[in-house]
PDB file of N, CA and C in Angstrom:
ATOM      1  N   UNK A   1     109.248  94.922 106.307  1.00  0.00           N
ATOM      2  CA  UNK A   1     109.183  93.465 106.264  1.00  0.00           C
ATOM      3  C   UNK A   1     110.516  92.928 106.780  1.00  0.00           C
ATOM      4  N   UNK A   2     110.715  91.668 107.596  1.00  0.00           N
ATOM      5  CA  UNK A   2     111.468  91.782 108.753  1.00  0.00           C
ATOM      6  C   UNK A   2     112.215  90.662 107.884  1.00  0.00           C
ATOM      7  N   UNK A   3     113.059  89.634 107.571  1.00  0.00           N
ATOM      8  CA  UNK A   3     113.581  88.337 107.558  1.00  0.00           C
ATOM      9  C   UNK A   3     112.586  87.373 107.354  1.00  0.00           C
ATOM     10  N   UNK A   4     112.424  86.880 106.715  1.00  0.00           N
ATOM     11  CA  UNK A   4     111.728  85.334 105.837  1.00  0.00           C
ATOM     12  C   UNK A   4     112.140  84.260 106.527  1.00  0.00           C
ATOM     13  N   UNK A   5     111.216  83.441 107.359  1.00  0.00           N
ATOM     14  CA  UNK A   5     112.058  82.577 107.816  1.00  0.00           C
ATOM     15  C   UNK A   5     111.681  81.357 106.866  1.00  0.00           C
ATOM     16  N   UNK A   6     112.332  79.976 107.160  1.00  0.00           N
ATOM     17  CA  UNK A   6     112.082  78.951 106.246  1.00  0.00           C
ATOM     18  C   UNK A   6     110.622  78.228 106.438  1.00  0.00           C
ATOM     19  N   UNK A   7     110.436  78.709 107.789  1.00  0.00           N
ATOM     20  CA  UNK A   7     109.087  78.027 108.181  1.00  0.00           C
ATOM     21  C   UNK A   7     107.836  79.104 107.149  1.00  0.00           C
ATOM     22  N   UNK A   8     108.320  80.222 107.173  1.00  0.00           N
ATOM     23  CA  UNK A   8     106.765  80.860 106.494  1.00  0.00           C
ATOM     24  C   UNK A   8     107.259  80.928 105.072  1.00  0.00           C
ATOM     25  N   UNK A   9     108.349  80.243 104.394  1.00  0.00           N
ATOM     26  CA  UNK A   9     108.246  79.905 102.944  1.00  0.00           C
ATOM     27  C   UNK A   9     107.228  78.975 102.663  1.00  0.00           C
ATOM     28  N   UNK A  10     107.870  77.555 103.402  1.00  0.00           N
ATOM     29  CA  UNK A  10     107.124  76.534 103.376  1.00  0.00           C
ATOM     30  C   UNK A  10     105.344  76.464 103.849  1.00  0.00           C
ATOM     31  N   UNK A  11     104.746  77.026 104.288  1.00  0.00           N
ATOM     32  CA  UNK A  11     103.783  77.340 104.858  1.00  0.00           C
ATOM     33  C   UNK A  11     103.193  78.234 103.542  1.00  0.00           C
ATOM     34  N   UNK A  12     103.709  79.350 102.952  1.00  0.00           N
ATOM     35  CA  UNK A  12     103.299  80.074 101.170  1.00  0.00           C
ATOM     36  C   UNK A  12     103.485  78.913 100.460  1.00  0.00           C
ATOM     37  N   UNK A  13     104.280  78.238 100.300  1.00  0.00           N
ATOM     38  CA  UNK A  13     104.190  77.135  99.538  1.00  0.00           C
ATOM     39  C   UNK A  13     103.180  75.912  99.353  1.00  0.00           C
ATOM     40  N   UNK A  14     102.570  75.439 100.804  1.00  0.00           N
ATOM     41  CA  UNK A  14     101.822  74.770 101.458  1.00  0.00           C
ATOM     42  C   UNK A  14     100.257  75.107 100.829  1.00  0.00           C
ATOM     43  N   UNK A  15     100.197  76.851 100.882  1.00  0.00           N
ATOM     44  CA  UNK A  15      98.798  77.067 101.072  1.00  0.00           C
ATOM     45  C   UNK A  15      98.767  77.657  99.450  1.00  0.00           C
ATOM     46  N   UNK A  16      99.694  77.706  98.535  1.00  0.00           N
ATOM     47  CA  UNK A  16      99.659  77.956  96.963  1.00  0.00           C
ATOM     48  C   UNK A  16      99.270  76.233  96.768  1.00  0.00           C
ATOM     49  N   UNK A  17     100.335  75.578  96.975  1.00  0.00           N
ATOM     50  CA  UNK A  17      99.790  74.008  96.653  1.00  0.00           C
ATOM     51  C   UNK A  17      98.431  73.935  96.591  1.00  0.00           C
ATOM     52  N   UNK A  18      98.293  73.935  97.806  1.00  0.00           N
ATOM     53  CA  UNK A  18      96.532  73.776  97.705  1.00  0.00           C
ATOM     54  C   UNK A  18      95.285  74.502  97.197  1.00  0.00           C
ATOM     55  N   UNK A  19      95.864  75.341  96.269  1.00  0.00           N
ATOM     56  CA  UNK A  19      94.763  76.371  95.545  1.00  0.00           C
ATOM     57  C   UNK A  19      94.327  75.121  94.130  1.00  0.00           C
ATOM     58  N   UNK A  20      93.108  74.835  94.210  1.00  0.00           N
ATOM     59  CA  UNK A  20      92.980  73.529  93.160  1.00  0.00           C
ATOM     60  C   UNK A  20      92.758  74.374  91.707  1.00  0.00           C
ATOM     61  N   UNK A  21      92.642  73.457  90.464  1.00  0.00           N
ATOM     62  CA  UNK A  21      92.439  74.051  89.490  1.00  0.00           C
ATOM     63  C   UNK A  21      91.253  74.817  89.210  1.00  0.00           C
ATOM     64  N   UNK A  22      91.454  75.707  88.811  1.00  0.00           N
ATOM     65  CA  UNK A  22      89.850  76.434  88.334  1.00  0.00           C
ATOM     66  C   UNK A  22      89.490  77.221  89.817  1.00  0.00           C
ATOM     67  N   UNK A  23      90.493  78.008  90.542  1.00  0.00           N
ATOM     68  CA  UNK A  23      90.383  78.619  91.965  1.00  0.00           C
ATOM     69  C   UNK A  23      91.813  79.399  91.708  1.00  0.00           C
ATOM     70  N   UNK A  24      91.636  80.394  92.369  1.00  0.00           N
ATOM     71  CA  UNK A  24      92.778  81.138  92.640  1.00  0.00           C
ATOM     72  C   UNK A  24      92.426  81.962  94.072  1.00  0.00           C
ATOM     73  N   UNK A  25      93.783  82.238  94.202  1.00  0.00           N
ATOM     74  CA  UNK A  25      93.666  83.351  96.235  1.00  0.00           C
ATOM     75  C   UNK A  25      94.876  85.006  95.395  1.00  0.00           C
ATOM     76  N   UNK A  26      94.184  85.114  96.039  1.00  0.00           N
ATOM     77  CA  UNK A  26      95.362  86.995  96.207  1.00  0.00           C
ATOM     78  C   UNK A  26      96.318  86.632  96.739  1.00  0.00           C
ATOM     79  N   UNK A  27      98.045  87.559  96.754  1.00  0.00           N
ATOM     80  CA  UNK A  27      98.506  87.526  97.604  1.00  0.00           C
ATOM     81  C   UNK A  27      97.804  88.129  98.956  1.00  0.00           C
ATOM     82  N   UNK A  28      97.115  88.977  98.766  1.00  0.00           N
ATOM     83  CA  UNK A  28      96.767  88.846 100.332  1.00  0.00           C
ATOM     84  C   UNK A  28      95.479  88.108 101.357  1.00  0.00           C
ATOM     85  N   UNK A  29      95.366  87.171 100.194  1.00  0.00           N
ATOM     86  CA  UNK A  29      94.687  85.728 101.073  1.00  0.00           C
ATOM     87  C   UNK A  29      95.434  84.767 101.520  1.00  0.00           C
ATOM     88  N   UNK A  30      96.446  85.009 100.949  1.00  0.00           N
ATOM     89  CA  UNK A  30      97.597  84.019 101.402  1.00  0.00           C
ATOM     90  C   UNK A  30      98.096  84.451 102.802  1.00  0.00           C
ATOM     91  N   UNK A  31      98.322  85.762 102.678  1.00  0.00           N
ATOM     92  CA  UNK A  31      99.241  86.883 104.019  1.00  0.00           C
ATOM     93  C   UNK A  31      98.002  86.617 104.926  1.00  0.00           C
ATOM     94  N   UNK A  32      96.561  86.860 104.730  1.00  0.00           N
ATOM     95  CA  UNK A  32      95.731  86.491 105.640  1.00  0.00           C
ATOM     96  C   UNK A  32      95.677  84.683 106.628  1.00  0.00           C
ATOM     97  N   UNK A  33      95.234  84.235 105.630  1.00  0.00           N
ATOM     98  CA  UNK A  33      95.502  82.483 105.767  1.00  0.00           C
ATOM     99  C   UNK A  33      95.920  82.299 106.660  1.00  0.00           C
ATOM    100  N   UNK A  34      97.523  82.994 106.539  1.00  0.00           N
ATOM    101  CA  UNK A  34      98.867  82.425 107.326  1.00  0.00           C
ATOM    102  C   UNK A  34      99.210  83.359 108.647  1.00  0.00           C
ATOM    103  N   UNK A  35      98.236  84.750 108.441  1.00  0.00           N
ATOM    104  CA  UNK A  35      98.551  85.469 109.616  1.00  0.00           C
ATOM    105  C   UNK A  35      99.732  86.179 109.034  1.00  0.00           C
ATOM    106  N   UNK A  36     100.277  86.199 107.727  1.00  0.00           N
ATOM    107  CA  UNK A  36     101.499  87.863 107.682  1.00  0.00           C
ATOM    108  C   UNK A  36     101.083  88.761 107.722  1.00  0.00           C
ATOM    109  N   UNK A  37     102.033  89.670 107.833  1.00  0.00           N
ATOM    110  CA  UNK A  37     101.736  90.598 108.252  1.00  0.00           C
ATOM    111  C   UNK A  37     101.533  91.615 106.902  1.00  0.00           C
ATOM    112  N   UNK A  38     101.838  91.371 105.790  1.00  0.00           N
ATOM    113  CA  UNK A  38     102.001  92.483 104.189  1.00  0.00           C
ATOM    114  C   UNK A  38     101.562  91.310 103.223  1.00  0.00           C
ATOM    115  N   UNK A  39     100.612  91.193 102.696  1.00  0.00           N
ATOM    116  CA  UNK A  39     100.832  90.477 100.768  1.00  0.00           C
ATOM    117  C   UNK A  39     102.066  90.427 100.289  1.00  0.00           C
ATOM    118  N   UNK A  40     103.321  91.517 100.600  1.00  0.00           N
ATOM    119  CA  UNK A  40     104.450  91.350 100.189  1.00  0.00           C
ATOM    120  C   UNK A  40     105.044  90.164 100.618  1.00  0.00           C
ATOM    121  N   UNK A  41     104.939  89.410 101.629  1.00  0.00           N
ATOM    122  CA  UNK A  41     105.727  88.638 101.862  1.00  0.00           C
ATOM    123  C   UNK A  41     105.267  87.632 100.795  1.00  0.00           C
ATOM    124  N   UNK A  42     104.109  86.618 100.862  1.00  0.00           N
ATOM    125  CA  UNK A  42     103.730  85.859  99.489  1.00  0.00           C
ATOM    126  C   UNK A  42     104.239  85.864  98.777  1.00  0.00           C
ATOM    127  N   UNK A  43     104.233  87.797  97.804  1.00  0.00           N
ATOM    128  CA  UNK A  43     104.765  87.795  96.685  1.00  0.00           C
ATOM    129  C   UNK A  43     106.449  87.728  96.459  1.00  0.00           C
ATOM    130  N   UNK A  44     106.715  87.982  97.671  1.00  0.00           N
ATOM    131  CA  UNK A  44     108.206  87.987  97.475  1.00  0.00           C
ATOM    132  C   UNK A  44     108.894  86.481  97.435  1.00  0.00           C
ATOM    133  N   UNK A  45     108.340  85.573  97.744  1.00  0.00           N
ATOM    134  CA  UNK A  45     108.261  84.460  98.254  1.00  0.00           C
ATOM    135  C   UNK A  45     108.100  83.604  96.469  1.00  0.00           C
ATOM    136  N   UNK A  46     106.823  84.254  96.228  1.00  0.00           N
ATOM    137  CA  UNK A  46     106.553  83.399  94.764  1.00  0.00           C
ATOM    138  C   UNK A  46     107.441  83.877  93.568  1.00  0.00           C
ATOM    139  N   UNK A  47     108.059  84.971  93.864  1.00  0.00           N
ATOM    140  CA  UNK A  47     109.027  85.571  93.159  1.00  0.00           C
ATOM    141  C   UNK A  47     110.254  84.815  93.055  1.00  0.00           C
ATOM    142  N   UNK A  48     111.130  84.572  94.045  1.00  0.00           N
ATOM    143  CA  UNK A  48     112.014  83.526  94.270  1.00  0.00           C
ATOM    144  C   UNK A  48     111.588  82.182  94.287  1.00  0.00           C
ATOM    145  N   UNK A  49     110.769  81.391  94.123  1.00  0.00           N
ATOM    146  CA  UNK A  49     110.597  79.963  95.066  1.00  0.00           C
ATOM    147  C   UNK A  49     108.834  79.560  94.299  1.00  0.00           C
ATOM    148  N   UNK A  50     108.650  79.486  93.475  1.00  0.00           N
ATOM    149  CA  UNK A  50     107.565  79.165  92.558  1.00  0.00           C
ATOM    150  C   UNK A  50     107.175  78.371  91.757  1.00  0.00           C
ATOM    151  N   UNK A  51     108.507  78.251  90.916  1.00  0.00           N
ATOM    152  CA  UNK A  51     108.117  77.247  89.511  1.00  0.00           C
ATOM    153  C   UNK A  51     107.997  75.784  89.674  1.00  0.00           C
ATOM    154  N   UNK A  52     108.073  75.312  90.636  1.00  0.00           N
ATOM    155  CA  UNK A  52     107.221  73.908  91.084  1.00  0.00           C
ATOM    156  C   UNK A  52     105.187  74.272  91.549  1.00  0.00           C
ATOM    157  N   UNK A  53     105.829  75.094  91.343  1.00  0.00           N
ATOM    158  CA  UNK A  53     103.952  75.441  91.972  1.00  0.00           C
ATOM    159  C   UNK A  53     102.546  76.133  91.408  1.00  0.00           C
ATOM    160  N   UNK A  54     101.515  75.633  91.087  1.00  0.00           N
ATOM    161  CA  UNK A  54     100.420  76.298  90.544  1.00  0.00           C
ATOM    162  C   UNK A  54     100.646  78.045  90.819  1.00  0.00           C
ATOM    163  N   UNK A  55     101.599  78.792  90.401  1.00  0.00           N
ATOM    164  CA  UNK A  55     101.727  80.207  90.427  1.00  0.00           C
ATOM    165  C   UNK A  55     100.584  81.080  89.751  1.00  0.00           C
ATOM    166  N   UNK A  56     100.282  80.361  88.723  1.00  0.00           N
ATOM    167  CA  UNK A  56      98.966  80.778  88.097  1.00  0.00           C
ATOM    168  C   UNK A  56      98.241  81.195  88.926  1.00  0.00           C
ATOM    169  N   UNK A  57      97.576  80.162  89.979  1.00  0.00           N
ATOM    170  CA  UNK A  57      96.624  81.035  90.554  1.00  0.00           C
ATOM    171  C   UNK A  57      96.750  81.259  91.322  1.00  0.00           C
ATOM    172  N   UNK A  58      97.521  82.359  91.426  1.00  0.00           N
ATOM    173  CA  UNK A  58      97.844  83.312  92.546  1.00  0.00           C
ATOM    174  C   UNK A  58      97.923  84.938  91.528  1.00  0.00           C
ATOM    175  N   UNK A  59      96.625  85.647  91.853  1.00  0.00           N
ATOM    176  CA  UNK A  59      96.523  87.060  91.260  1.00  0.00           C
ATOM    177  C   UNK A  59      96.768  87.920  91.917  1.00  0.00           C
ATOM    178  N   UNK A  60      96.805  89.759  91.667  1.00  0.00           N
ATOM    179  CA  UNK A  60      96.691  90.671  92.321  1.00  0.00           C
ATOM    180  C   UNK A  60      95.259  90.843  92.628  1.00  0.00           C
ATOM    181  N   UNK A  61      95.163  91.256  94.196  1.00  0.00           N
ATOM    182  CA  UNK A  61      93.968  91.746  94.452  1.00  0.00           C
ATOM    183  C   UNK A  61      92.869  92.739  93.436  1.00  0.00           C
ATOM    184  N   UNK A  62      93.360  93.080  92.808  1.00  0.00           N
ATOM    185  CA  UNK A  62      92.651  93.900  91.510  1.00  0.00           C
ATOM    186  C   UNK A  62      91.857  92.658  90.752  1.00  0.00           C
ATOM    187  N   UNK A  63      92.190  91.097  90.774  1.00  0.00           N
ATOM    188  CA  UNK A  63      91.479  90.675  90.322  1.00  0.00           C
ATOM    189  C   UNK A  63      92.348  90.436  88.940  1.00  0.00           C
ATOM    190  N   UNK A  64      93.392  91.181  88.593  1.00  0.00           N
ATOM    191  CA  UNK A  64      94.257  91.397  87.492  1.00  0.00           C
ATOM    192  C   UNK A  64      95.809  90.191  87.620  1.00  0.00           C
ATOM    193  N   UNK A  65      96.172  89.901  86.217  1.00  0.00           N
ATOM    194  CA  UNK A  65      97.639  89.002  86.921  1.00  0.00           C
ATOM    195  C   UNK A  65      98.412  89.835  86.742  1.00  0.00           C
ATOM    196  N   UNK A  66      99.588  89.819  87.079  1.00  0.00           N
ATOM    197  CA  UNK A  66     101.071  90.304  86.889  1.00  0.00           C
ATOM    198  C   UNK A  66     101.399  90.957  85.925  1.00  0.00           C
ATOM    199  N   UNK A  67     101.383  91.992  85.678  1.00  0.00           N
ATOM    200  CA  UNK A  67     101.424  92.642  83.711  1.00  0.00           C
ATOM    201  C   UNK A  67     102.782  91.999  83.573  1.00  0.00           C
ATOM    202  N   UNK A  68     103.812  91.513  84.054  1.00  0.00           N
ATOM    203  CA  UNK A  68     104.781  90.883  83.308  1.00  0.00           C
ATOM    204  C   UNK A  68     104.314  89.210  82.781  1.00  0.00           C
ATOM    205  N   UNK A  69     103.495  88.798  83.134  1.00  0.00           N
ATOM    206  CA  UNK A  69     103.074  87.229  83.198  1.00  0.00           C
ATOM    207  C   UNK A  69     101.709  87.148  82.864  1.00  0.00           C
ATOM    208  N   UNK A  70     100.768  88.521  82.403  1.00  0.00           N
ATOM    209  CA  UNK A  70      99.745  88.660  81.936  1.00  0.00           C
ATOM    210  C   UNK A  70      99.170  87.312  80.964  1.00  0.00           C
ATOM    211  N   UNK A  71      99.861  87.179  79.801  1.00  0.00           N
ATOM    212  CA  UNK A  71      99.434  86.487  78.931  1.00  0.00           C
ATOM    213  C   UNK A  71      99.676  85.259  79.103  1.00  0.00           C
ATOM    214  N   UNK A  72     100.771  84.667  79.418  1.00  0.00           N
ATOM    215  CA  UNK A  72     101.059  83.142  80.481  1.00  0.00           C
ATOM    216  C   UNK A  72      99.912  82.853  81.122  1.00  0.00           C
ATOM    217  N   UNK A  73      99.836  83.842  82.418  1.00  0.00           N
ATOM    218  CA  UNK A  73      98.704  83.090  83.110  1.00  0.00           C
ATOM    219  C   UNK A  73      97.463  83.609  83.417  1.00  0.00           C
ATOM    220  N   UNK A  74      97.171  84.272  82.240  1.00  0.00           N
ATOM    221  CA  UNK A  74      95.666  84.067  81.589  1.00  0.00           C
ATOM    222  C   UNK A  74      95.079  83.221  81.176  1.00  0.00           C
ATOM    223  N   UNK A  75      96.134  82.405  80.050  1.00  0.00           N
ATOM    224  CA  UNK A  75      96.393  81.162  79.054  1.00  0.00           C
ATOM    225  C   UNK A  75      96.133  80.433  80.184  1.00  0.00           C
ATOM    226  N   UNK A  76      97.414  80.193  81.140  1.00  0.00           N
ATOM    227  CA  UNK A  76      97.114  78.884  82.073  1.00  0.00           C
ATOM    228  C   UNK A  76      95.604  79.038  82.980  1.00  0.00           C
ATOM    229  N   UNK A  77      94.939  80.042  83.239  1.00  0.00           N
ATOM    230  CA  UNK A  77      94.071  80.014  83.833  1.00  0.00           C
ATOM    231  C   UNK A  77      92.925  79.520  83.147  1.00  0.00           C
ATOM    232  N   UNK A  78      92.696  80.129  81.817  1.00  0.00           N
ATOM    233  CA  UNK A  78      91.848  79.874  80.642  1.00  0.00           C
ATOM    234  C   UNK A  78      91.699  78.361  80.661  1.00  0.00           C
ATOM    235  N   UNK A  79      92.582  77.652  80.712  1.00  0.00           N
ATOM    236  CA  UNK A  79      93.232  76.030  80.837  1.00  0.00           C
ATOM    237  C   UNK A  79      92.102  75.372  81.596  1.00  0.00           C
ATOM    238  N   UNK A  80      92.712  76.024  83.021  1.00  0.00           N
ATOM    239  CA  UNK A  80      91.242  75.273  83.766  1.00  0.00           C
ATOM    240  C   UNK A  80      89.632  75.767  83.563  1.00  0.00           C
ATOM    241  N   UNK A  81      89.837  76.674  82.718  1.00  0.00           N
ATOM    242  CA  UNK A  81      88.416  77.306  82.829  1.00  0.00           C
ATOM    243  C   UNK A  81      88.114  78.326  83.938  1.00  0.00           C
ATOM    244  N   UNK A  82      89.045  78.824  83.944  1.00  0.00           N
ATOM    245  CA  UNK A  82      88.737  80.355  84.672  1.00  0.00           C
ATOM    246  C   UNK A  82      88.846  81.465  83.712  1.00  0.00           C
ATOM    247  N   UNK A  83      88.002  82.191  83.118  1.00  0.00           N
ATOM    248  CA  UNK A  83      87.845  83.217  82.174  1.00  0.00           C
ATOM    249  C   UNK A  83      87.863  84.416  82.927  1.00  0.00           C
ATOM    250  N   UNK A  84      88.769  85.381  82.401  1.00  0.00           N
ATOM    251  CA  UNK A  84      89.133  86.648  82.790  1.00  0.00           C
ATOM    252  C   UNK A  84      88.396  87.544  82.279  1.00  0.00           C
ATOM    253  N   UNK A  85      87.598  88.915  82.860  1.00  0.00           N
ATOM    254  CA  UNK A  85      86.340  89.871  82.000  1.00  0.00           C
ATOM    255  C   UNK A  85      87.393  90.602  82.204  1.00  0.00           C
ATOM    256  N   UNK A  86      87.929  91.683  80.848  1.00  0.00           N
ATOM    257  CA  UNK A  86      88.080  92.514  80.666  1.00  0.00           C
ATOM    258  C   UNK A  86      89.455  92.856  81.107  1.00  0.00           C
ATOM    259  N   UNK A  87      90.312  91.698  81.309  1.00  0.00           N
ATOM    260  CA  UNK A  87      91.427  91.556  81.765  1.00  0.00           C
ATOM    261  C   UNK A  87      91.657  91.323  83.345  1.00  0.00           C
ATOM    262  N   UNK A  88      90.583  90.805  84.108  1.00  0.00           N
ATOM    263  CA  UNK A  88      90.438  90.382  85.753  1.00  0.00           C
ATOM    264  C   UNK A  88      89.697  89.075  85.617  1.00  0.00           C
ATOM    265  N   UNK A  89      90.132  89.102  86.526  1.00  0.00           N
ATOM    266  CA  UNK A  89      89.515  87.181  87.274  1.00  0.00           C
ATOM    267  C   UNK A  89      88.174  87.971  87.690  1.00  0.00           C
ATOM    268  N   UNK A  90      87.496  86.734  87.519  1.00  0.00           N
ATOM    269  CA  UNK A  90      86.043  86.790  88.529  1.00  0.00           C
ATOM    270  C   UNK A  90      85.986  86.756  90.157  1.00  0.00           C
ATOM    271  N   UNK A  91      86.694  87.428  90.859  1.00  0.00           N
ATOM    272  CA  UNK A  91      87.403  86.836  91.646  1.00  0.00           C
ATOM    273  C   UNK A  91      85.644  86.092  92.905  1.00  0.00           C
ATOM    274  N   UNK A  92      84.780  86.904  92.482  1.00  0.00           N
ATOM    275  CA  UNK A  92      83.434  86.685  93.480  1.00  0.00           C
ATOM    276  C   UNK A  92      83.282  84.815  93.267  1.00  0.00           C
ATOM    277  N   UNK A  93      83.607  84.554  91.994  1.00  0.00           N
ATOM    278  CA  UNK A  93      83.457  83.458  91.052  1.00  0.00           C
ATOM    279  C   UNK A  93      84.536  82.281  91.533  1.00  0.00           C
ATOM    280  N   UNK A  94      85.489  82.699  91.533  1.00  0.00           N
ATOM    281  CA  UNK A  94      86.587  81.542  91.542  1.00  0.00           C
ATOM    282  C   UNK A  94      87.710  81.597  92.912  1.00  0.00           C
ATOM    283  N   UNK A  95      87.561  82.517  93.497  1.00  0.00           N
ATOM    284  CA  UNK A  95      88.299  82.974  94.896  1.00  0.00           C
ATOM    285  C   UNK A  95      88.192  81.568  95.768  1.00  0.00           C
ATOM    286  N   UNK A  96      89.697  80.969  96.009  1.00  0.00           N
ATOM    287  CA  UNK A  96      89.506  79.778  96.642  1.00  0.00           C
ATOM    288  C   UNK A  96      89.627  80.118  98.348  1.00  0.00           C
ATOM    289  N   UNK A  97      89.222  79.757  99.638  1.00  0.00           N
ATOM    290  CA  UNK A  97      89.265  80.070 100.632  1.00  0.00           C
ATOM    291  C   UNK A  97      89.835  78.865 101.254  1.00  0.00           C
ATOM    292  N   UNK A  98      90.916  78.107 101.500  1.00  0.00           N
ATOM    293  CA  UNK A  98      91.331  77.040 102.245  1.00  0.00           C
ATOM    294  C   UNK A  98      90.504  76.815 103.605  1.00  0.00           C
ATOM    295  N   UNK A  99      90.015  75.447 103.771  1.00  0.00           N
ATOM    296  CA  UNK A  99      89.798  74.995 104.676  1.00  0.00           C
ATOM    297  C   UNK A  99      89.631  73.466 104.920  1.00  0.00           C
ATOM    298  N   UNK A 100      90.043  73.007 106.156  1.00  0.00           N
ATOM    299  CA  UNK A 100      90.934  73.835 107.276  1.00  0.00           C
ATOM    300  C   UNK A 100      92.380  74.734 107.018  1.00  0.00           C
ATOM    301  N   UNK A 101      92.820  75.618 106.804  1.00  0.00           N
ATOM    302  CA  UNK A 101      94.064  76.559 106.581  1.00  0.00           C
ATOM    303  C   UNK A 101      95.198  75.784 107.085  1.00  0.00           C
ATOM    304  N   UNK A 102      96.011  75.773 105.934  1.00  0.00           N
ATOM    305  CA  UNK A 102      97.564  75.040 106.128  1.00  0.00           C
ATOM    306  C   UNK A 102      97.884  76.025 107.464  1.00  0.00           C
ATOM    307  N   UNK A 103      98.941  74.780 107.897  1.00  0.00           N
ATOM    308  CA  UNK A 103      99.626  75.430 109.247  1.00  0.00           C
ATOM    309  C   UNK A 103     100.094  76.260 108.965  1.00  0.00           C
ATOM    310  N   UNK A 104      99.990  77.497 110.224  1.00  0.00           N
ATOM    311  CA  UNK A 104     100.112  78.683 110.372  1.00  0.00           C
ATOM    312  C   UNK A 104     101.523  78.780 110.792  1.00  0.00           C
ATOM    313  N   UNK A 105     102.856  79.322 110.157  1.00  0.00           N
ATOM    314  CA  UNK A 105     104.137  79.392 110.583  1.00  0.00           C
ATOM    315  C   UNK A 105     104.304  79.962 112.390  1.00  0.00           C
ATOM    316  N   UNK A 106     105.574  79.517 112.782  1.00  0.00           N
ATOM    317  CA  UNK A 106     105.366  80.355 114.032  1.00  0.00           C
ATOM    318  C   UNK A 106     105.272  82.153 114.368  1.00  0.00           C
ATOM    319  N   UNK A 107     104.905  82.344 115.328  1.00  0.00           N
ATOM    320  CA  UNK A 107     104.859  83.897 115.070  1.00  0.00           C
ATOM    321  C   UNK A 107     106.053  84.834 115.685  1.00  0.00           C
ATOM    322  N   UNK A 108     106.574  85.497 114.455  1.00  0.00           N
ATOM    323  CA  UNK A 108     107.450  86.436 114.700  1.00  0.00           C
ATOM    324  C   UNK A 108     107.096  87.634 114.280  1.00  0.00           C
ATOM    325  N   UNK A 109     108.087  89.097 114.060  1.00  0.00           N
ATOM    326  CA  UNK A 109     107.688  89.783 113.777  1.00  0.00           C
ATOM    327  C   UNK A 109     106.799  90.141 112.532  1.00  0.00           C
ATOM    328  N   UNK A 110     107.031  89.397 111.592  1.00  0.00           N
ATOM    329  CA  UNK A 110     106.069  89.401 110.218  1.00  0.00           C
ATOM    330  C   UNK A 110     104.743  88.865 110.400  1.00  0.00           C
ATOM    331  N   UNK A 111     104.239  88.212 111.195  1.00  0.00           N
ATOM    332  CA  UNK A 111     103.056  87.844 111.497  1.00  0.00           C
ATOM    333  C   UNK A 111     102.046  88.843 112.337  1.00  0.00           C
ATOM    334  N   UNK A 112     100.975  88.471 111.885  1.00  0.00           N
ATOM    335  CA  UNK A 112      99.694  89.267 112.906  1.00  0.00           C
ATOM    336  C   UNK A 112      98.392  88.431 112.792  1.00  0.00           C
ATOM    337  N   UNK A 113      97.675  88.646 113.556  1.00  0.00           N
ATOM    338  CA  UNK A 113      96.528  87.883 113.595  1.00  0.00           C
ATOM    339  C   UNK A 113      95.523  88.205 112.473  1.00  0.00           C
ATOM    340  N   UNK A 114      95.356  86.724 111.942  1.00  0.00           N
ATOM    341  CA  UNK A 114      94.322  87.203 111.019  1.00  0.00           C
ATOM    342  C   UNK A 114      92.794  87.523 111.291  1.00  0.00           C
ATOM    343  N   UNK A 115      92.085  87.906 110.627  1.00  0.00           N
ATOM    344  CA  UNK A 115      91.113  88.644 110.393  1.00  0.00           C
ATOM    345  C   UNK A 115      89.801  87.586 110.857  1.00  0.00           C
ATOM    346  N   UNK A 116      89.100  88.009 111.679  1.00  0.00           N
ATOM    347  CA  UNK A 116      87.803  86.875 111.868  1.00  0.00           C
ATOM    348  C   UNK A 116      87.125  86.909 110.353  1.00  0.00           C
ATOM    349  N   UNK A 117      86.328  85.688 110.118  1.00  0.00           N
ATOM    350  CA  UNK A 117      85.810  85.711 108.576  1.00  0.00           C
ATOM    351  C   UNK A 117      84.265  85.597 109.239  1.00  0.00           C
ATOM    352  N   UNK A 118      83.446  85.964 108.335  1.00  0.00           N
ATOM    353  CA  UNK A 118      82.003  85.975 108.679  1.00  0.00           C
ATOM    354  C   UNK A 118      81.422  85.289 107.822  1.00  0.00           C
TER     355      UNK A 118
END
């Protein structure tokens, strides 16, 4: 993973904003969305640069949250009425898909083309 620029913070930031209540995305719907190139970048991103932002719903692809933030944002998810089975999101259930997709940062090495959707 190459350098973070400020444009593809703002752009993770952009497309977390817009995950509404009672919806959540993976980090790697986000890395898709935006065209990165790893889920790591997202997460590294919401790691530093978050607590203004619905972080809640943003899960691991497992469908599972953060075992450090497990019980937080279960609670906050529970909030809007997203119920977790067995310790996972529904994700078939509540998986938010942006559209039209926040602007796409410019492309450097961390970027790749995202994925046609069907």
């Amino acid at each position: 993973m190459g350098a973070i620029t400020d444009e593809v913070v703002e752009a993770v930031r952009a497309c977390v904003a817009s995950i509404p209540p009672g919806r959540v995305m993976t980090y790697g719907d986000i890395a898709d969305a935006l065209g990165l190139s790893s889920p790591r970048i997202p997460a590294a991103i919401m790691r530093e640069d978050s607590a203004d932002l619905p972080w809640h719903r943003v899960i691991l692809a497992s469908g599972r949250p953060a075992p450090h933030l497990r019980t937080r944002q279960l609670a906050a998810l529970r909030a809007e009425g997203v119920l977790a089975v067995d310790g996972r999101i529904p994700l078939r259930e509540v998986r938010w898909h942006p559209s039209p997709l926040p602007e796409h940062p410019p492309h450097n090495g961390d970027v790749r083309t995202p994925p046609q959707r069907r």
